[in-house]
N, C-alpha and C. Protein backbone atom coordinates (compact mmCIF):
# COMPACT_ATOMS: atom_id res chain seq x y z
N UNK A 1 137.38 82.80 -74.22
CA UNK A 1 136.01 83.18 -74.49
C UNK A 1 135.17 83.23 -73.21
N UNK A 2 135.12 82.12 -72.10
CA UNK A 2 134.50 82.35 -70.84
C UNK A 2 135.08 83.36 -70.18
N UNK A 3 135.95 83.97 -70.35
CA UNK A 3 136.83 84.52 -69.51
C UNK A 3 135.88 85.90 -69.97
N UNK A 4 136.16 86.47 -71.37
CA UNK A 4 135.56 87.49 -71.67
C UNK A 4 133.63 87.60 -71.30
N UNK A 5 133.27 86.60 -71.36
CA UNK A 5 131.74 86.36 -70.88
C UNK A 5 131.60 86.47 -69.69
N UNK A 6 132.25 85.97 -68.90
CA UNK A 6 132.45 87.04 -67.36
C UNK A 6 132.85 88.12 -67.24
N UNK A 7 133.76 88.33 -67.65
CA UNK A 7 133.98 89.81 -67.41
C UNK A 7 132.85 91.30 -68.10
N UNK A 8 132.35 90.77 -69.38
CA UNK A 8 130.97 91.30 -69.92
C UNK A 8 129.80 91.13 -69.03
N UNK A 9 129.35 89.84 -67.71
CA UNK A 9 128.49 89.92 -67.00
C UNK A 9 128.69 90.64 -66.31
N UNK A 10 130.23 90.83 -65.31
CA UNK A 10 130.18 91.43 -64.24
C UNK A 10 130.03 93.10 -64.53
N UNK A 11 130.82 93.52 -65.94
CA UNK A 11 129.97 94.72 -66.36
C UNK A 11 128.92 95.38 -65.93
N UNK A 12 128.05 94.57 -66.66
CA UNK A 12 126.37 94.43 -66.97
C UNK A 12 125.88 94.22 -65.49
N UNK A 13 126.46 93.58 -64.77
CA UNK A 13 125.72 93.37 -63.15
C UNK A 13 125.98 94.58 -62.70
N UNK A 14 127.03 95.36 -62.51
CA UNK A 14 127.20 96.44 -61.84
C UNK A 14 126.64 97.67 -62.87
N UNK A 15 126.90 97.82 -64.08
CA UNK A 15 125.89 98.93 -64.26
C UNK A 15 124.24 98.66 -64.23
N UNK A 16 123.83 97.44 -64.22
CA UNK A 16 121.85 97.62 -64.23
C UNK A 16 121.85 97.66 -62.37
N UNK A 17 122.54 97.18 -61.76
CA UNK A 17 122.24 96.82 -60.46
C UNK A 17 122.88 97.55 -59.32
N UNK A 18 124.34 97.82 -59.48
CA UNK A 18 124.83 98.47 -58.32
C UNK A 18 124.73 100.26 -58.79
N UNK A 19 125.03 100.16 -60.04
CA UNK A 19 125.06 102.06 -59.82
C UNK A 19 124.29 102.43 -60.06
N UNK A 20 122.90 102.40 -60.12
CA UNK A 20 121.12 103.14 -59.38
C UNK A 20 121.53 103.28 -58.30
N UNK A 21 121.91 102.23 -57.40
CA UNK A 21 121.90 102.77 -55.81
C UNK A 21 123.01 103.73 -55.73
N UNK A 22 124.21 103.59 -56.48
CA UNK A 22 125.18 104.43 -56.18
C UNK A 22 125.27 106.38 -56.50
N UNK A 23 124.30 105.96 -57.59
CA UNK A 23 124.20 107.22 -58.02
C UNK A 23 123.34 108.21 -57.33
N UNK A 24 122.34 107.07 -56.98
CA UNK A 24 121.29 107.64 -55.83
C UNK A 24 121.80 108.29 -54.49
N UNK A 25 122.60 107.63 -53.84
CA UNK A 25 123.44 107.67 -52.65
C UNK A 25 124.77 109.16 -53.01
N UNK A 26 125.28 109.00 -54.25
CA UNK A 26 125.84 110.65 -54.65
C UNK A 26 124.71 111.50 -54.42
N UNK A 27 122.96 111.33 -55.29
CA UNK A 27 122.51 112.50 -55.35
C UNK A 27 122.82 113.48 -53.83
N UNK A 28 121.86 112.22 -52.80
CA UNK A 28 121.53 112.56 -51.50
C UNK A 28 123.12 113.15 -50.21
N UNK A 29 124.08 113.05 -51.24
CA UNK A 29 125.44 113.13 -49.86
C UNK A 29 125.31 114.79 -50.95
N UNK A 30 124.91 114.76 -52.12
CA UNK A 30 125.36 116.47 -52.65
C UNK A 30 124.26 117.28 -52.31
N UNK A 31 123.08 116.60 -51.89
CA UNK A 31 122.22 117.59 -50.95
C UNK A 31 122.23 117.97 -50.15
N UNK A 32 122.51 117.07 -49.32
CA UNK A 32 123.07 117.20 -47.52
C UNK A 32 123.91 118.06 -47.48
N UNK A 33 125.14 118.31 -48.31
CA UNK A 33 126.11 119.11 -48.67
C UNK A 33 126.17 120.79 -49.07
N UNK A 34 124.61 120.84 -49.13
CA UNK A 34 124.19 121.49 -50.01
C UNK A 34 124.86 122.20 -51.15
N UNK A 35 125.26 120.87 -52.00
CA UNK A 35 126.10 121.29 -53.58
C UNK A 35 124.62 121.39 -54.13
N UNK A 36 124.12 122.12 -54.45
CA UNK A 36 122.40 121.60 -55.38
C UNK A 36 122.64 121.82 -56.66
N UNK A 37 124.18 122.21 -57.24
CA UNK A 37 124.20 122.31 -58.66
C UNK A 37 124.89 120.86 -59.43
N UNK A 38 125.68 120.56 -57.82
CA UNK A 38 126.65 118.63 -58.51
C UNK A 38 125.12 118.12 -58.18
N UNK A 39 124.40 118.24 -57.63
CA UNK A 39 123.60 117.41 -57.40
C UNK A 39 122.55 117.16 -58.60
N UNK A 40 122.07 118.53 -58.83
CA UNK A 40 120.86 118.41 -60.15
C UNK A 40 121.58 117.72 -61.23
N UNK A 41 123.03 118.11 -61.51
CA UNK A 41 123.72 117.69 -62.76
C UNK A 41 123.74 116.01 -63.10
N UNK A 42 123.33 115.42 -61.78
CA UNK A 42 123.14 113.52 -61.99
C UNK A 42 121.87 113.42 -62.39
N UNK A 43 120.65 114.50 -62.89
CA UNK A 43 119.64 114.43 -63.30
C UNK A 43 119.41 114.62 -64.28
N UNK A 44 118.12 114.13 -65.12
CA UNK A 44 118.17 114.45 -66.50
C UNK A 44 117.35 115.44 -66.97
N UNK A 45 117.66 116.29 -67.86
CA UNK A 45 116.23 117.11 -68.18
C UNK A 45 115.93 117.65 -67.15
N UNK A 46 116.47 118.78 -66.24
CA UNK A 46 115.97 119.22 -65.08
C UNK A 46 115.66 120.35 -65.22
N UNK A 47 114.38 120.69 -66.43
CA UNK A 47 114.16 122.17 -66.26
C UNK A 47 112.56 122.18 -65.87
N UNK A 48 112.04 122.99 -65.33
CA UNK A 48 112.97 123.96 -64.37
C UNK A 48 113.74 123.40 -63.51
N UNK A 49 114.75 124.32 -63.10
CA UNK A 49 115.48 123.67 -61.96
C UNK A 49 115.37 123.79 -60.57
N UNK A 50 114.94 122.75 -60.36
CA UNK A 50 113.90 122.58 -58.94
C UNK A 50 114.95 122.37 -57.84
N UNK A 51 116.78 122.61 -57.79
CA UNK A 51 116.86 122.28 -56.71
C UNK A 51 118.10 124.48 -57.04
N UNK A 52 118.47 123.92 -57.99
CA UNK A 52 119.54 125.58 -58.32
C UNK A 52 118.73 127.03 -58.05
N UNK A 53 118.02 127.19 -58.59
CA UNK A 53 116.92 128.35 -59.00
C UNK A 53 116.32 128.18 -57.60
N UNK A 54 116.19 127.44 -56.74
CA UNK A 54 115.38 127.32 -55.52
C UNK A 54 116.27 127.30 -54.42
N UNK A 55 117.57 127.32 -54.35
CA UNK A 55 118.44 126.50 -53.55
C UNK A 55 117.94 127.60 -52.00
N UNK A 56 117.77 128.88 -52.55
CA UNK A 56 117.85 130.01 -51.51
C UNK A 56 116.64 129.38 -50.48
N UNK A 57 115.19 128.94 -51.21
CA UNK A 57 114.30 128.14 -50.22
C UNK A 57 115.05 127.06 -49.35
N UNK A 58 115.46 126.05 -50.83
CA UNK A 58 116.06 125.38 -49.24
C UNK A 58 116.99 125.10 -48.04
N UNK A 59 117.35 126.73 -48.06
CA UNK A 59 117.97 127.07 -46.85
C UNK A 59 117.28 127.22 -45.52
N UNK A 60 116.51 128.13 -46.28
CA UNK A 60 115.20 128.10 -44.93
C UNK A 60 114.21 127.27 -45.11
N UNK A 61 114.59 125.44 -45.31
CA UNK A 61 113.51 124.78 -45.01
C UNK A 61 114.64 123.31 -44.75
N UNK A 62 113.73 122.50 -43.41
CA UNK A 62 114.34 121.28 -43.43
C UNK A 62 114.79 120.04 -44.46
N UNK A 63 115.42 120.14 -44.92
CA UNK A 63 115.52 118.71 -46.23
C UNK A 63 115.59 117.81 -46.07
N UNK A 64 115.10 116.51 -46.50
CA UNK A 64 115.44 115.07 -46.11
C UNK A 64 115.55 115.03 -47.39
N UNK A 65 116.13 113.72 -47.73
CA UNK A 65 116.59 113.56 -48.52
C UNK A 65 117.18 111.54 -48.50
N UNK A 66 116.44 110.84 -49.15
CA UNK A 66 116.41 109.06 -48.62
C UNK A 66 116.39 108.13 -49.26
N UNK A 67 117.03 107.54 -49.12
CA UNK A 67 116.95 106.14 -50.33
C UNK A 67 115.62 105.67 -49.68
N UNK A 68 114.44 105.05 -50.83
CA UNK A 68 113.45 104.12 -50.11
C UNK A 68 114.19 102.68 -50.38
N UNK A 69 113.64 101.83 -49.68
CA UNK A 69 113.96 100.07 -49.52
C UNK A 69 113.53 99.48 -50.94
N UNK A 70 114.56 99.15 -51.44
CA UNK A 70 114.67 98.51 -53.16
C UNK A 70 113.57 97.06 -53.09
N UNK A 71 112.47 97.33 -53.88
CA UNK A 71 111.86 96.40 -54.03
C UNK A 71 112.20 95.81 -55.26
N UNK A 72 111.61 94.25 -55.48
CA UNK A 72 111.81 93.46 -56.52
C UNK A 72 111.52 94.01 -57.95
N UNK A 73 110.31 94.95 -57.79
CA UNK A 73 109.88 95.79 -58.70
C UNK A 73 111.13 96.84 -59.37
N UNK A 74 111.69 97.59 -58.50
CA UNK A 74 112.85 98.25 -58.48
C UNK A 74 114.33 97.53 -59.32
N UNK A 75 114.13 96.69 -58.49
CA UNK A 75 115.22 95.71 -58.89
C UNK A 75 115.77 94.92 -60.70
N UNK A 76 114.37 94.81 -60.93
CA UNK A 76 113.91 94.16 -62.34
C UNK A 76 113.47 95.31 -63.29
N UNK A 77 113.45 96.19 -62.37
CA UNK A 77 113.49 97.57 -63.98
C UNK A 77 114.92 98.06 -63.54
N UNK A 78 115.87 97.72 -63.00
CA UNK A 78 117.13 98.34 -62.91
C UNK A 78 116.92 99.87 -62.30
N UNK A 79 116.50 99.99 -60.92
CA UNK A 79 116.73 101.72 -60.85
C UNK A 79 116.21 101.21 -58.84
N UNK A 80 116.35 103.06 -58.40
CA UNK A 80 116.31 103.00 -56.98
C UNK A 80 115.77 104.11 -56.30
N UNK A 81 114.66 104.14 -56.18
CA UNK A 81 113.47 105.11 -55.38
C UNK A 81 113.93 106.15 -54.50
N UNK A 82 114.09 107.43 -54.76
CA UNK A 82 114.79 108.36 -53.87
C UNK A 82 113.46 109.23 -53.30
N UNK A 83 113.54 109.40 -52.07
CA UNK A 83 112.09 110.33 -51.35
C UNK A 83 112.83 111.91 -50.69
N UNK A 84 112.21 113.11 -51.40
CA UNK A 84 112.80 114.05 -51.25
C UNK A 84 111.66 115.30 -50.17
N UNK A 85 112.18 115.61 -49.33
CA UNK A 85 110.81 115.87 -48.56
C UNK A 85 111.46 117.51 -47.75
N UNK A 86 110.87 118.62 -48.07
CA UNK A 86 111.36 120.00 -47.33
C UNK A 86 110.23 119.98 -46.47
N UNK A 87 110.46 120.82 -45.60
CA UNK A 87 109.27 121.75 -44.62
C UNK A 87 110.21 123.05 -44.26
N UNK A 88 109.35 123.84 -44.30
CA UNK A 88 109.83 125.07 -44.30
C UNK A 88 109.70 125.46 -42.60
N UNK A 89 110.84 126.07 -42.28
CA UNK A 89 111.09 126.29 -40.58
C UNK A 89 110.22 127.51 -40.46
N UNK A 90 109.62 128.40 -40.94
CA UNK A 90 108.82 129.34 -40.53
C UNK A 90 107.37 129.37 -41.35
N UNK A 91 106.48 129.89 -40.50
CA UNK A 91 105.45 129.85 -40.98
C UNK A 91 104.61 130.34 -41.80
N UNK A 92 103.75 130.80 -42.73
CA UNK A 92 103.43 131.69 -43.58
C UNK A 92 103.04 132.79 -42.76
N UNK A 93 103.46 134.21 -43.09
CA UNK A 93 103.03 135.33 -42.26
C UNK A 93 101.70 134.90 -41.54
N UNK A 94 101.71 135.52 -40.35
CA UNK A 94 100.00 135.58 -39.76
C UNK A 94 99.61 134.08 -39.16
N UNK A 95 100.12 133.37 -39.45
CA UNK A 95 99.69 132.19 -39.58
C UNK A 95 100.52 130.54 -38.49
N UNK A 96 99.61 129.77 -38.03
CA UNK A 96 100.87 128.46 -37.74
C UNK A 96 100.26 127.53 -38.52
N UNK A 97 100.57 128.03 -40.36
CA UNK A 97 100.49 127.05 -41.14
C UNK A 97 102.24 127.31 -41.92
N UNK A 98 102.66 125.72 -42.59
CA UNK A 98 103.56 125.15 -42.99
C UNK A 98 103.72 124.95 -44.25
N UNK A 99 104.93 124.88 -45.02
CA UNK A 99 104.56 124.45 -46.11
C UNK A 99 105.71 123.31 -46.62
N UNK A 100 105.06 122.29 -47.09
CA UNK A 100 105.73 120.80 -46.44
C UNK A 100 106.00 120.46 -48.20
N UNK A 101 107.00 120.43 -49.05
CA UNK A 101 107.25 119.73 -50.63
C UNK A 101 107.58 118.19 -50.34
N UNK A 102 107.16 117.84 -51.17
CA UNK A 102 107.15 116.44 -51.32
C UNK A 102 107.50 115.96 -52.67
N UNK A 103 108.32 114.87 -52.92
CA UNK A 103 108.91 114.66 -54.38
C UNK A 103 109.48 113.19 -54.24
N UNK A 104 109.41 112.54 -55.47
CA UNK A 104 109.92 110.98 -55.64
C UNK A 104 110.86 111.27 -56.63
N UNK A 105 111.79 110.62 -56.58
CA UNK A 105 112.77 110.60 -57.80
C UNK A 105 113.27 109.30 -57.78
N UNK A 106 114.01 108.91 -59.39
CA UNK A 106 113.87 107.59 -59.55
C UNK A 106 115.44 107.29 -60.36
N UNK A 107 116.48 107.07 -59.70
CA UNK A 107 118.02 106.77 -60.40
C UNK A 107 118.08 105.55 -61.10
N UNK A 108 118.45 105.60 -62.37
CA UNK A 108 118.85 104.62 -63.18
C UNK A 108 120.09 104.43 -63.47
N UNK A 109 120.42 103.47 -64.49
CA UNK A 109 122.27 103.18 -64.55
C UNK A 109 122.75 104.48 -65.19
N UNK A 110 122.18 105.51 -65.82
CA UNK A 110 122.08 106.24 -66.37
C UNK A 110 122.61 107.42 -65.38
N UNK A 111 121.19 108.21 -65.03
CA UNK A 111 120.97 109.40 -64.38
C UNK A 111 119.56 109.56 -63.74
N UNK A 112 119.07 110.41 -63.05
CA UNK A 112 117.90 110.75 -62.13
C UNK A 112 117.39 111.61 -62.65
N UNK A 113 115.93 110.55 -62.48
CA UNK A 113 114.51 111.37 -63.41
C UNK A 113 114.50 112.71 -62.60
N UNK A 114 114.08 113.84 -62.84
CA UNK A 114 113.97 114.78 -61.63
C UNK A 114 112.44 114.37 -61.30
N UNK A 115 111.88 115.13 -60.43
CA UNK A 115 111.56 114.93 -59.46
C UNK A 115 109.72 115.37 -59.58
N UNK A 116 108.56 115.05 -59.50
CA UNK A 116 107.74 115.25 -59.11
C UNK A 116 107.30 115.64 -57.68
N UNK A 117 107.47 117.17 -57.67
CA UNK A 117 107.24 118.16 -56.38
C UNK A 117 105.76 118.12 -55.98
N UNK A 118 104.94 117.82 -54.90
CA UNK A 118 104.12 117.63 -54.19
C UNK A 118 103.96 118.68 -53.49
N UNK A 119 103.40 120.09 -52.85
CA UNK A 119 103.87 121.27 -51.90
C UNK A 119 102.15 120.90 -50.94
N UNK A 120 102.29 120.40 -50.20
CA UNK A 120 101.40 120.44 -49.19
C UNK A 120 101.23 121.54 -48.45
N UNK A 121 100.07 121.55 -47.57
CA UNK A 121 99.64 122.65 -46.16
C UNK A 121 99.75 121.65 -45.21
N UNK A 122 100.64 122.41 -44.03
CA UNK A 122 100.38 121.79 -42.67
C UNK A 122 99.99 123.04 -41.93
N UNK A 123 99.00 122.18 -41.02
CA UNK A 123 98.92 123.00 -39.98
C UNK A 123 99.12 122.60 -38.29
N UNK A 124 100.10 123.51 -37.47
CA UNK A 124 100.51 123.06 -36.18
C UNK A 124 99.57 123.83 -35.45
């Protein structure tokens, strides 16, 4: 009986705790990669599809793509803060203005919320 009660914790420890980060850490190696279709597919509900339907932008724009630092907050809802950030390498015609997306996404034991896109103006 203890035997099975450990082995049911260590379960339960690794899906609330280790695979958010893990899954998180797939999204970001299938971006870098630029797979953007394995990548959206660890997400849930991703319509529109903000990384497939777009992928051609983010060719011509820088991607980052980052785990943020797991806070206690993080920790105790089981999940792991991903920061998704383009700038586009050329400028809008006419112009030395930029256009900079910004997005949080949030991995659970589950799958990844998609993403709340942010599209800023820079100007150099």
């Amino acid at each position: 009986m203890l035997m099975l009660a450990t082995v049911l914790l260590a379960a339960a420890s690794y899906w609330l705790f280790v695979r958010p980060i893990s899954l998180a850490q797939k999204f970001i190696d299938k971006v870098a990669a630029k797979e953007y279709r394995q990548a959206e597919q660890l997400c849930i509900n991703s319509k529109p599809s903000f990384l497939v339907e777009q992928a051609e932008d983010w060719d011509n724009c820088e991607v980052e793509v980052k785990l943020v630092p797991r806070s206690w907050s993080d920790v105790l809802h089981f999940r792991q803060s991903i920061t998704f950030a383009a700038l586009r390498r050329e400028p809008i015609k006419g112009t030395n203005t930029y256009v900079t997306i910004r997005g949080d996404l949030i991995a659970g034991p589950m799958s990844i919320e998609p993403p709340r896109l942010y599209p800023t103006i820079v100007k150099h």
